[in-house]
PDB file of N, CA and C in Angstrom:
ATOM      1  N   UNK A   1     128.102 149.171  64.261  1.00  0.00           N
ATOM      2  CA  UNK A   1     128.430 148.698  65.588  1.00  0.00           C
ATOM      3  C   UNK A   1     129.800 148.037  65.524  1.00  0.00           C
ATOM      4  N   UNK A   2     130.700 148.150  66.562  1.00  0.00           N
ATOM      5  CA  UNK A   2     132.142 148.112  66.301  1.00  0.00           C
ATOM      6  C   UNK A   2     132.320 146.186  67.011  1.00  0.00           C
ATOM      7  N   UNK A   3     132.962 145.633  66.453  1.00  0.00           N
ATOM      8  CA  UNK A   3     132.812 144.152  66.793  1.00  0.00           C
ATOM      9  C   UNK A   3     132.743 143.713  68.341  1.00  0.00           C
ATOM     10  N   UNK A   4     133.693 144.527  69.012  1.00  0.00           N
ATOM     11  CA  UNK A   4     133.906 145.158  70.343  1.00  0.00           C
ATOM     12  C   UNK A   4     132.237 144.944  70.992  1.00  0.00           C
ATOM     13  N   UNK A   5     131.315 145.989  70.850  1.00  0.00           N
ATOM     14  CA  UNK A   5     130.017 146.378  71.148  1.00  0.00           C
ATOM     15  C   UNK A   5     129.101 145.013  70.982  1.00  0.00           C
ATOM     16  N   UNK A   6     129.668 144.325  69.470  1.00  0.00           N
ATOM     17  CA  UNK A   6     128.980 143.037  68.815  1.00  0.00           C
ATOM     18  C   UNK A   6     128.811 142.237  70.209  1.00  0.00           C
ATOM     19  N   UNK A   7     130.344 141.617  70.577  1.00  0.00           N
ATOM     20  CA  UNK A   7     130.430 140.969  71.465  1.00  0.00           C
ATOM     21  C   UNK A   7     129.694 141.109  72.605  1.00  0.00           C
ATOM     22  N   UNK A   8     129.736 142.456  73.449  1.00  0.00           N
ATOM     23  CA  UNK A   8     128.918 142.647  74.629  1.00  0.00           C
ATOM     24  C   UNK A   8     127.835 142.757  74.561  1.00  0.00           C
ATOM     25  N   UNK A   9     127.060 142.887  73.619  1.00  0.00           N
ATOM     26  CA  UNK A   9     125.795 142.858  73.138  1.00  0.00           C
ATOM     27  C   UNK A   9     125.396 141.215  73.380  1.00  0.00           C
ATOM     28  N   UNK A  10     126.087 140.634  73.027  1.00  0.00           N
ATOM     29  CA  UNK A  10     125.735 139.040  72.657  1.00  0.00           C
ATOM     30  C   UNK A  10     126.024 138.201  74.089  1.00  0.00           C
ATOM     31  N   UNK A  11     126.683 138.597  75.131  1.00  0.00           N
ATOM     32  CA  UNK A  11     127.057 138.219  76.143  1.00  0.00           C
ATOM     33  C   UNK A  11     125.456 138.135  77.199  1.00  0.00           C
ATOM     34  N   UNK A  12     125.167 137.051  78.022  1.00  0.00           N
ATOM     35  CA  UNK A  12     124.356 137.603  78.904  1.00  0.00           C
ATOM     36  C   UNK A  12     124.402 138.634  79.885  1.00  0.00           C
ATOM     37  N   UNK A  13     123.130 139.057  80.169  1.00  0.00           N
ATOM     38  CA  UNK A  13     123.232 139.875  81.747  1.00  0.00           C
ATOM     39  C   UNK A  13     123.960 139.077  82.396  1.00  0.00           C
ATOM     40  N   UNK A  14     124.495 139.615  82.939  1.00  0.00           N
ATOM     41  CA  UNK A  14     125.232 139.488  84.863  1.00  0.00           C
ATOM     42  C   UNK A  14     124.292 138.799  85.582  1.00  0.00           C
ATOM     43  N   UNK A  15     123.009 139.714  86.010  1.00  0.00           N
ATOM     44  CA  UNK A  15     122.011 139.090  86.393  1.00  0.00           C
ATOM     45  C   UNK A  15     121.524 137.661  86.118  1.00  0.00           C
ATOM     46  N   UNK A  16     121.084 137.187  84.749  1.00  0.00           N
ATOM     47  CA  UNK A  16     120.372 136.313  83.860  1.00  0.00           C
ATOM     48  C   UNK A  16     121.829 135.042  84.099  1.00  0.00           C
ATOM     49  N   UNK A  17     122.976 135.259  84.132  1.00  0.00           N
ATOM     50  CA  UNK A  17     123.709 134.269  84.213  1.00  0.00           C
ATOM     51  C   UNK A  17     123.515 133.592  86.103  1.00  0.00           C
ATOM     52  N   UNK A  18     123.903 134.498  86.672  1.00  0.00           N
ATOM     53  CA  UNK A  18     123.546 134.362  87.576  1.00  0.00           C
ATOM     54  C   UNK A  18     121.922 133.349  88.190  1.00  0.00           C
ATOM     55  N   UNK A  19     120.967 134.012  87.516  1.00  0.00           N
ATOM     56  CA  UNK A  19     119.928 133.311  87.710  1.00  0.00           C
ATOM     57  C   UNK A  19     119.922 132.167  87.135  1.00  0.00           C
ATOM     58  N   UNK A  20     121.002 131.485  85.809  1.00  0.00           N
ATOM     59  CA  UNK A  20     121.126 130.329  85.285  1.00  0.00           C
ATOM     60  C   UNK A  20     121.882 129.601  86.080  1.00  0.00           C
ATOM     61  N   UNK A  21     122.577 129.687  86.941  1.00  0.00           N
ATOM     62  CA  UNK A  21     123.598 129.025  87.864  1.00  0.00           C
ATOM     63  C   UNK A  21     122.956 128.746  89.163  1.00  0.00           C
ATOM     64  N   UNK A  22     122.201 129.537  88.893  1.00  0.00           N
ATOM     65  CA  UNK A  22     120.912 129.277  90.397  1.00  0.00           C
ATOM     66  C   UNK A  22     120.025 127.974  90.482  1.00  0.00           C
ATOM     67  N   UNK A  23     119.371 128.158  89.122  1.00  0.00           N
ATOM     68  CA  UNK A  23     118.575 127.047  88.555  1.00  0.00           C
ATOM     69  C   UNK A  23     119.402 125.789  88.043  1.00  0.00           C
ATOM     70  N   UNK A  24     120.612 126.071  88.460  1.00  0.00           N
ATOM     71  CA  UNK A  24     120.925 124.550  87.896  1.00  0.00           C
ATOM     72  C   UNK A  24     121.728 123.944  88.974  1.00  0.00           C
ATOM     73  N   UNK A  25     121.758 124.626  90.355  1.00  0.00           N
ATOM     74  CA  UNK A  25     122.165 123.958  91.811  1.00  0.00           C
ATOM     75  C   UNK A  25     120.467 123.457  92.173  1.00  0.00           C
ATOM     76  N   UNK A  26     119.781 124.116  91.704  1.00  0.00           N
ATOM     77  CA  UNK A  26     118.651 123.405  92.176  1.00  0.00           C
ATOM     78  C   UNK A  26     118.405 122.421  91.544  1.00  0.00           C
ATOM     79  N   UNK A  27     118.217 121.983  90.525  1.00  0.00           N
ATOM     80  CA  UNK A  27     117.593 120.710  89.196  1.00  0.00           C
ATOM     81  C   UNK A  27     117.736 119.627  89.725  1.00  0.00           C
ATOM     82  N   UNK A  28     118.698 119.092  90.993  1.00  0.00           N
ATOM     83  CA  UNK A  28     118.317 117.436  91.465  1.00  0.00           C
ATOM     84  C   UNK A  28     117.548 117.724  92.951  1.00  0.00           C
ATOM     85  N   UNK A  29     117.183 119.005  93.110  1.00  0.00           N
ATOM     86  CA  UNK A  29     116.436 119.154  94.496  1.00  0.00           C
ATOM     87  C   UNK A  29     114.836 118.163  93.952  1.00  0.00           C
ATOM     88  N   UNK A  30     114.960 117.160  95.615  1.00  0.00           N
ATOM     89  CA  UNK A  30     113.433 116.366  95.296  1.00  0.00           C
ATOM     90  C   UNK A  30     112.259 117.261  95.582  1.00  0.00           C
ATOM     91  N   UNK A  31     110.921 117.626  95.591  1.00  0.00           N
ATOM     92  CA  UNK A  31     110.053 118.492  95.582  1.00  0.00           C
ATOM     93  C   UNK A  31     108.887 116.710  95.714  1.00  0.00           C
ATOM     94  N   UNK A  32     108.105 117.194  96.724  1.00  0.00           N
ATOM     95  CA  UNK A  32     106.932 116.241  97.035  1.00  0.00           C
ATOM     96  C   UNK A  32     105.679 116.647  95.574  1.00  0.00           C
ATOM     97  N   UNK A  33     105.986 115.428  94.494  1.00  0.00           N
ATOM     98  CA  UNK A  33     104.428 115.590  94.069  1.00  0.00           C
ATOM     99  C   UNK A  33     103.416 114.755  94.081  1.00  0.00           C
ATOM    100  N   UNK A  34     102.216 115.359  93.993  1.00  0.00           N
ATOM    101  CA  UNK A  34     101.084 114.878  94.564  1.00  0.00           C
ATOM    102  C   UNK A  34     100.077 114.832  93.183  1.00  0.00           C
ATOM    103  N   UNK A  35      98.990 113.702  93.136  1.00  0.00           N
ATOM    104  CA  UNK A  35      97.941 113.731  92.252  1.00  0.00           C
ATOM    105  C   UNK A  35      96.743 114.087  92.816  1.00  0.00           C
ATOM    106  N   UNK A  36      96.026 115.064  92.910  1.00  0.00           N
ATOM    107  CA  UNK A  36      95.046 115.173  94.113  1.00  0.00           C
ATOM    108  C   UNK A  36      93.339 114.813  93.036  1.00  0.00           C
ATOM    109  N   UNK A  37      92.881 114.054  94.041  1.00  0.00           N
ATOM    110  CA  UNK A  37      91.499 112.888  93.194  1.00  0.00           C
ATOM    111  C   UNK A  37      90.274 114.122  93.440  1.00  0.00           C
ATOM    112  N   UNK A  38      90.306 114.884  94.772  1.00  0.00           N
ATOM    113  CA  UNK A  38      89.381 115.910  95.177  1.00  0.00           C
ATOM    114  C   UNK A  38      89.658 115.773  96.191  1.00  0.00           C
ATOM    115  N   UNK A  39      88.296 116.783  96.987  1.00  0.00           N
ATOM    116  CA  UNK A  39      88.388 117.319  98.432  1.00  0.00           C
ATOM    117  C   UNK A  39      87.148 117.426  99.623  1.00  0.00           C
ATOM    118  N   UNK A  40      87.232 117.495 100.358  1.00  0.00           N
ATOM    119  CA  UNK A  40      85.693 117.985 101.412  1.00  0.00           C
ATOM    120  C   UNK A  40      86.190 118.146 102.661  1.00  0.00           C
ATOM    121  N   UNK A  41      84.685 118.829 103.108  1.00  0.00           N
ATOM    122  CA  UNK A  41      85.485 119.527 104.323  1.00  0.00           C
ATOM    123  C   UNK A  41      84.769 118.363 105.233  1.00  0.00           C
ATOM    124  N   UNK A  42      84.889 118.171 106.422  1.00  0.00           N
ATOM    125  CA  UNK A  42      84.317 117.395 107.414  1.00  0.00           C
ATOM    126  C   UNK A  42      84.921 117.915 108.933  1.00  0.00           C
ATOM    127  N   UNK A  43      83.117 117.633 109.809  1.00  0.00           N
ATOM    128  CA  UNK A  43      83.960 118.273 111.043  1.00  0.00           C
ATOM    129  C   UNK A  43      84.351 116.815 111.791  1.00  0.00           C
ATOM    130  N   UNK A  44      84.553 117.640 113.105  1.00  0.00           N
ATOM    131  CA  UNK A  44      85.560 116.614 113.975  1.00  0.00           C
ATOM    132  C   UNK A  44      84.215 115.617 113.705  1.00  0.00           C
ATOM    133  N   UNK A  45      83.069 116.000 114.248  1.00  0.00           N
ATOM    134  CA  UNK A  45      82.332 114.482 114.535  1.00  0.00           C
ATOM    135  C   UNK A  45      81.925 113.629 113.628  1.00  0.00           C
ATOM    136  N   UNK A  46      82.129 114.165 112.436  1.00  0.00           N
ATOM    137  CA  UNK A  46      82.100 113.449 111.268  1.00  0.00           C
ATOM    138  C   UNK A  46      83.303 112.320 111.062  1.00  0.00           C
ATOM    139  N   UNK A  47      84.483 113.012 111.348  1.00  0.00           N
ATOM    140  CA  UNK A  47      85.687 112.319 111.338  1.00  0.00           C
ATOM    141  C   UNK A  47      85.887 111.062 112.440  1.00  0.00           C
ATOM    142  N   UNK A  48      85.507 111.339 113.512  1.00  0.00           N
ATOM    143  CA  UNK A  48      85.294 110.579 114.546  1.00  0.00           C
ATOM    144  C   UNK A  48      84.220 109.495 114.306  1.00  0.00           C
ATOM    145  N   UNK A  49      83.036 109.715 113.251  1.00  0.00           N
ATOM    146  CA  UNK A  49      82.480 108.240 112.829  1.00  0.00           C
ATOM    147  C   UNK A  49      82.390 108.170 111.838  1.00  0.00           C
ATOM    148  N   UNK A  50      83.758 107.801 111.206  1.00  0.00           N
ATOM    149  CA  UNK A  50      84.541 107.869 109.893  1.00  0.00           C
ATOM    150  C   UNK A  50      84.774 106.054 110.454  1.00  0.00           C
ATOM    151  N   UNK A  51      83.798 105.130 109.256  1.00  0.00           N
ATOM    152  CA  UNK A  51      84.632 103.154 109.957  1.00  0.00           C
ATOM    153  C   UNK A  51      84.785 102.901 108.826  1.00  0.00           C
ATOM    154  N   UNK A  52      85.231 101.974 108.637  1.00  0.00           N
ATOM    155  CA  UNK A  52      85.352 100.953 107.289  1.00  0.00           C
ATOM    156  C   UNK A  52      84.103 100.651 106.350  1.00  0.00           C
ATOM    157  N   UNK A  53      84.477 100.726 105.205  1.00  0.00           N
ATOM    158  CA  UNK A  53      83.257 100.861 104.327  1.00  0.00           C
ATOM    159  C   UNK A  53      82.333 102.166 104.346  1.00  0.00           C
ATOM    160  N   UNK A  54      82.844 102.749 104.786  1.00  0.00           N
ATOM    161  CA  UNK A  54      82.188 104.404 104.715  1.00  0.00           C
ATOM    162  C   UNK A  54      82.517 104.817 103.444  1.00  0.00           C
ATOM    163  N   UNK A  55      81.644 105.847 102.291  1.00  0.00           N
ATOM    164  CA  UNK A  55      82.013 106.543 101.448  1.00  0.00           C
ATOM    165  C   UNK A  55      81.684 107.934 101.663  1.00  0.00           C
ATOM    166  N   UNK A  56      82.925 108.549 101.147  1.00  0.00           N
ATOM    167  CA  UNK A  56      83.007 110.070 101.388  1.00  0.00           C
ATOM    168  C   UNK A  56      82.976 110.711  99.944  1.00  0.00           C
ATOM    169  N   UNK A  57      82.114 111.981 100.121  1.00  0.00           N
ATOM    170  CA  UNK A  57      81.768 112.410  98.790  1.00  0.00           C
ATOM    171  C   UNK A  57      82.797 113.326  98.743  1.00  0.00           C
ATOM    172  N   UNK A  58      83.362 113.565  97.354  1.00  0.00           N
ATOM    173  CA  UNK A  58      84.491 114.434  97.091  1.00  0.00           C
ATOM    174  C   UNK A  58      83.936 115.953  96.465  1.00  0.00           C
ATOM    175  N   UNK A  59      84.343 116.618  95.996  1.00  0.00           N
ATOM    176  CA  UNK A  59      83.720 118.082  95.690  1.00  0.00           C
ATOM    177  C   UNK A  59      84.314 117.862  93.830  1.00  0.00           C
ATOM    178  N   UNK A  60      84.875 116.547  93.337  1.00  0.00           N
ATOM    179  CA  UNK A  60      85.154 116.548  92.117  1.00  0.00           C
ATOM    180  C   UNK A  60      83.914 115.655  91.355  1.00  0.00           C
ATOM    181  N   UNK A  61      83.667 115.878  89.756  1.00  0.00           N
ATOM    182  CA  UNK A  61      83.371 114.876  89.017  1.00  0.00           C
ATOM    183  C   UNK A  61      83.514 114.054  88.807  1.00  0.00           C
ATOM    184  N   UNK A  62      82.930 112.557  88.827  1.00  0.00           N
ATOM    185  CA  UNK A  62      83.869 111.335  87.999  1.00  0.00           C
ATOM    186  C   UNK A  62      84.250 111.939  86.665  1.00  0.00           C
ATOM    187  N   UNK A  63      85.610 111.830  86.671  1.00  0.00           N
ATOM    188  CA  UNK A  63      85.993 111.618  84.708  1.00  0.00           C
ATOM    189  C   UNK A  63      86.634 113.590  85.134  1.00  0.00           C
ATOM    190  N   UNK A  64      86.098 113.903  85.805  1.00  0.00           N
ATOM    191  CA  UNK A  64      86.729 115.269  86.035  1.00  0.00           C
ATOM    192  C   UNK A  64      88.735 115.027  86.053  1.00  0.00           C
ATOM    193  N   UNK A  65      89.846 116.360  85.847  1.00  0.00           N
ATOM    194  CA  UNK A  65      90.953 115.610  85.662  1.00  0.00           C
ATOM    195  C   UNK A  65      91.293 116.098  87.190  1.00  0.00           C
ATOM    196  N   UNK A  66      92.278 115.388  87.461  1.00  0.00           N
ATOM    197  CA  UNK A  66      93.070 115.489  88.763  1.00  0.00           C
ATOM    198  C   UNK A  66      93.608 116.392  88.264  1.00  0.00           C
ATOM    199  N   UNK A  67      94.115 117.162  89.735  1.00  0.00           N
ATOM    200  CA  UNK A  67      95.002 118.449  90.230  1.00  0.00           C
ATOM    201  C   UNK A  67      96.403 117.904  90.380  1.00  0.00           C
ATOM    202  N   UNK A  68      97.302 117.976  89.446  1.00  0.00           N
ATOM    203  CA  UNK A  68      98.516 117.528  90.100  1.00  0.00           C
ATOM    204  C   UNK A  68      99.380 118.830  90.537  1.00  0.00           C
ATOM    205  N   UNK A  69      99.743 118.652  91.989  1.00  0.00           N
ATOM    206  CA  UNK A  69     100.529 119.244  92.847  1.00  0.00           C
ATOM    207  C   UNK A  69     101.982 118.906  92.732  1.00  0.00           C
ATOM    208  N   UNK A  70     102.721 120.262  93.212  1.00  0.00           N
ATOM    209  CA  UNK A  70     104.152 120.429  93.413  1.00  0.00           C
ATOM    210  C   UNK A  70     104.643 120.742  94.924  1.00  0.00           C
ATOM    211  N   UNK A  71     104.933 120.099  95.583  1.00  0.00           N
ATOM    212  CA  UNK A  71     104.734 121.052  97.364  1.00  0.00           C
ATOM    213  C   UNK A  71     103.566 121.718  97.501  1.00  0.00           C
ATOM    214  N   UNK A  72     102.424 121.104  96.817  1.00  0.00           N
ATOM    215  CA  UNK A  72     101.105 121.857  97.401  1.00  0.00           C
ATOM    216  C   UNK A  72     100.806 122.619  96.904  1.00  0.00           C
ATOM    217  N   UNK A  73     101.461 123.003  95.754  1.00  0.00           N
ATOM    218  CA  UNK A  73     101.068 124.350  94.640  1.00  0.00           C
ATOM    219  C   UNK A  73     100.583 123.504  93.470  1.00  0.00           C
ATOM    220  N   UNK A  74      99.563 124.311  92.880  1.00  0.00           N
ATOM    221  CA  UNK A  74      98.982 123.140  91.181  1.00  0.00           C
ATOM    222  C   UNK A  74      99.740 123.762  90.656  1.00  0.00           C
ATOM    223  N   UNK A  75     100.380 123.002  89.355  1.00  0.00           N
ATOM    224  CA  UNK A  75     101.276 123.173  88.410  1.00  0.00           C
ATOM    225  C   UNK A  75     100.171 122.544  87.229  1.00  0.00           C
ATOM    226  N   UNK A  76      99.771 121.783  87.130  1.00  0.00           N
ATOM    227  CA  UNK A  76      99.287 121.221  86.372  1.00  0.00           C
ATOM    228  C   UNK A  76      97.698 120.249  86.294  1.00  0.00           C
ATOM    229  N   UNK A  77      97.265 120.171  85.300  1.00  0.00           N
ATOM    230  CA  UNK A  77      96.116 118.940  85.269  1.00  0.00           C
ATOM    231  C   UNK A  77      96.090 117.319  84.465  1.00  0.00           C
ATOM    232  N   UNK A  78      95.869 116.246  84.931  1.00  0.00           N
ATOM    233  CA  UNK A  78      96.091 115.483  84.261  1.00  0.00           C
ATOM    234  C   UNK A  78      95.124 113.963  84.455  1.00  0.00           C
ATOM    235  N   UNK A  79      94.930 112.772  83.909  1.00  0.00           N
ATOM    236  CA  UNK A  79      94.395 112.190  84.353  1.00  0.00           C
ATOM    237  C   UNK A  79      95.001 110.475  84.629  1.00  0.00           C
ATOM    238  N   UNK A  80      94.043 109.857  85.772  1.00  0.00           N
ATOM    239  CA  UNK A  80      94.620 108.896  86.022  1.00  0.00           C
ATOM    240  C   UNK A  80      94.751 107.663  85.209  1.00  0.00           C
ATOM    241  N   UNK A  81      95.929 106.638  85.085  1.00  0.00           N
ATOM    242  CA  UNK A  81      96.169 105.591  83.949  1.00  0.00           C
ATOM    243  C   UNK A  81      96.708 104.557  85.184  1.00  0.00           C
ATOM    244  N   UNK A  82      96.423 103.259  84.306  1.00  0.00           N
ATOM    245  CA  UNK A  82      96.997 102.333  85.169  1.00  0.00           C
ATOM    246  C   UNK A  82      98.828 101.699  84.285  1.00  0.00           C
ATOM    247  N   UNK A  83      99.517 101.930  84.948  1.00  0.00           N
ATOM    248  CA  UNK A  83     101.146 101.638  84.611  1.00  0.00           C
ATOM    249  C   UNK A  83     101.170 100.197  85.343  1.00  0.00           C
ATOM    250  N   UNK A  84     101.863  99.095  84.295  1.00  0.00           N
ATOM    251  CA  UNK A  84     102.229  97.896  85.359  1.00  0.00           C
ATOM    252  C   UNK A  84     101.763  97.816  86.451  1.00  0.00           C
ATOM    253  N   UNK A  85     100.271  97.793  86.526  1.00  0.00           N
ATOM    254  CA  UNK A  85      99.346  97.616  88.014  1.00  0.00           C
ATOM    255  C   UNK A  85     100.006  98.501  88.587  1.00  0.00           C
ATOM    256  N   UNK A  86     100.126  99.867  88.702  1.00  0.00           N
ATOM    257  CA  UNK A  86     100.382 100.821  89.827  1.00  0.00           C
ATOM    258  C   UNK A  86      99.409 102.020  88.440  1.00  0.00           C
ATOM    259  N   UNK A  87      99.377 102.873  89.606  1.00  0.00           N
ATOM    260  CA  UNK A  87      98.754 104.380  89.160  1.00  0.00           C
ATOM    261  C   UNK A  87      99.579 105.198  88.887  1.00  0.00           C
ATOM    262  N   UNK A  88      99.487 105.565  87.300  1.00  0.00           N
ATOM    263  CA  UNK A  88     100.134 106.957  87.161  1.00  0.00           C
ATOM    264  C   UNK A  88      99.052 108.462  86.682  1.00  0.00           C
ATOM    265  N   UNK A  89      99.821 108.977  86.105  1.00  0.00           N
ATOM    266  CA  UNK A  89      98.711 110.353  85.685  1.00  0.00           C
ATOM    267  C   UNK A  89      99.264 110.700  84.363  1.00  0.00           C
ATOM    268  N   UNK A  90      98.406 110.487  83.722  1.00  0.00           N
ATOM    269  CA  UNK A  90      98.411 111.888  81.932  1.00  0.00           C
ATOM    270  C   UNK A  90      98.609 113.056  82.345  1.00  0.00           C
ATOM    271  N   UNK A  91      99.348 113.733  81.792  1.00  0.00           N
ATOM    272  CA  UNK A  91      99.533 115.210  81.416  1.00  0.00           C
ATOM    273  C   UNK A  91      98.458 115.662  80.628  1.00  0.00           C
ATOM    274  N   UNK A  92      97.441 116.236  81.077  1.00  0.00           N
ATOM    275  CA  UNK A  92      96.529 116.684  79.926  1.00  0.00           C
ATOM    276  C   UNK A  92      96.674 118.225  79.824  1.00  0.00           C
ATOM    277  N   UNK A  93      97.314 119.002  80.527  1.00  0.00           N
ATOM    278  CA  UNK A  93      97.530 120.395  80.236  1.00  0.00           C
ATOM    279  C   UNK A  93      98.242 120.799  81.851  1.00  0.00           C
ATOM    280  N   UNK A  94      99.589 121.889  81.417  1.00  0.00           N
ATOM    281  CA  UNK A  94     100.829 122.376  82.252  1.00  0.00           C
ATOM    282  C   UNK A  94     100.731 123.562  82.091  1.00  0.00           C
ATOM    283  N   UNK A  95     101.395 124.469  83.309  1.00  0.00           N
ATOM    284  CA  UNK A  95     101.683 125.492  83.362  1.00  0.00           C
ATOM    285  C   UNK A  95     103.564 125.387  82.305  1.00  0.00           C
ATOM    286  N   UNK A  96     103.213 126.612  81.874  1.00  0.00           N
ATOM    287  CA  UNK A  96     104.861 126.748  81.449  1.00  0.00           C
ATOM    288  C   UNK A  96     106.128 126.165  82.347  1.00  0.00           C
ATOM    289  N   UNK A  97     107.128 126.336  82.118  1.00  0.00           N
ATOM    290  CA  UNK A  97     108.406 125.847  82.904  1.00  0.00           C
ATOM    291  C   UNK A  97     108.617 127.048  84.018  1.00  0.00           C
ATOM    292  N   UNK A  98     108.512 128.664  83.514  1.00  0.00           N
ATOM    293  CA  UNK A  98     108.391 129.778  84.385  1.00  0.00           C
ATOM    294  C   UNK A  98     107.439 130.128  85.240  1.00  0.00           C
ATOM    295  N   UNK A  99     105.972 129.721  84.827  1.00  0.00           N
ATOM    296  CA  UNK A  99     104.683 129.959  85.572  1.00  0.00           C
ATOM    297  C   UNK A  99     105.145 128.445  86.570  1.00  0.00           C
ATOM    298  N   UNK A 100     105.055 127.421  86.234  1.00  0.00           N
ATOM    299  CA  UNK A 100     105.707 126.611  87.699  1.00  0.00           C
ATOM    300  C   UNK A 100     106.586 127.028  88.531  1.00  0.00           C
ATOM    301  N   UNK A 101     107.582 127.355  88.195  1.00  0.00           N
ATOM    302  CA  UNK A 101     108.923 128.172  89.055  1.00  0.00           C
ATOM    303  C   UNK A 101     108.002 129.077  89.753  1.00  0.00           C
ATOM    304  N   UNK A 102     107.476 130.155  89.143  1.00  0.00           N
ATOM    305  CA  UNK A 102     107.010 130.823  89.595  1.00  0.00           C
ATOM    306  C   UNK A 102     105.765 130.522  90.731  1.00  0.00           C
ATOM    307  N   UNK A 103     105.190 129.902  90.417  1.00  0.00           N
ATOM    308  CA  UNK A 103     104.224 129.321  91.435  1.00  0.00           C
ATOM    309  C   UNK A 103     104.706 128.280  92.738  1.00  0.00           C
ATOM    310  N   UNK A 104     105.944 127.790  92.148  1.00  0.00           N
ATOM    311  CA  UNK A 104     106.456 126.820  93.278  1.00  0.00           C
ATOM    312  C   UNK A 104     107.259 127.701  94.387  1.00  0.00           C
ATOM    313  N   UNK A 105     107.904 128.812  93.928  1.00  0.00           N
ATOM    314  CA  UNK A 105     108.254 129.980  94.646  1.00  0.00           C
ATOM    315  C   UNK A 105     107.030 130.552  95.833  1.00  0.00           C
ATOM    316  N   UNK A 106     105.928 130.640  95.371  1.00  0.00           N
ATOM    317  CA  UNK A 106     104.800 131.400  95.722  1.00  0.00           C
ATOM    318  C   UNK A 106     104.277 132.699  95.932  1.00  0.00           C
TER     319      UNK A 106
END
């Protein structure tokens, strides 16, 4: 292979650069994330005698891990910790860096 060939060989796609210049106007875009605890459905009249001190049953386990959301897409699972008296979340298992992209795309 002639050094010539070496070089263009070693160069990125056109494409692939392109898509790197893409992804890096995006990297300070903010994206809403969310820790989601669980879910249920309820109708209106349920909601309507919804008072204080009511408990609502969720469709999760205790000790089950939270859904953490990206704009409403799961990216990931993790569980809840207490940080300097506020709530954060463990990472207990992620989608790749591409399967997120990819999923935050939709």
């Amino acid at each position: 292979m002639t050094s010539e060939a070496k070089s263009k060989s070693a160069e990125p796609a056109p494409a692939a650069q392109d898509r790197d210049q893409n992804l890096a106007l995006m990297l300070d875009v903010p994206l809403a994330f969310s820790a989601e605890l669980g879910g249920c459905s309820l109708t209106v009249g349920e909601i309507l005698q919804l008072s204080r001190g009511k408990v609502i049953e969720l469709d999760k386990l205790a000790g089950e891990p939270l859904d953490l959301m990206v704009n409403g897409r799961l990216i990931a699972h993790g569980e809840a910790v207490v940080v300097n008296e506020r709530f954060g979340v463990r990472i207990l298992d992620i989608a790749s860096p591409s399967e997120r992209l990819a999923r935050m795309r939709g």
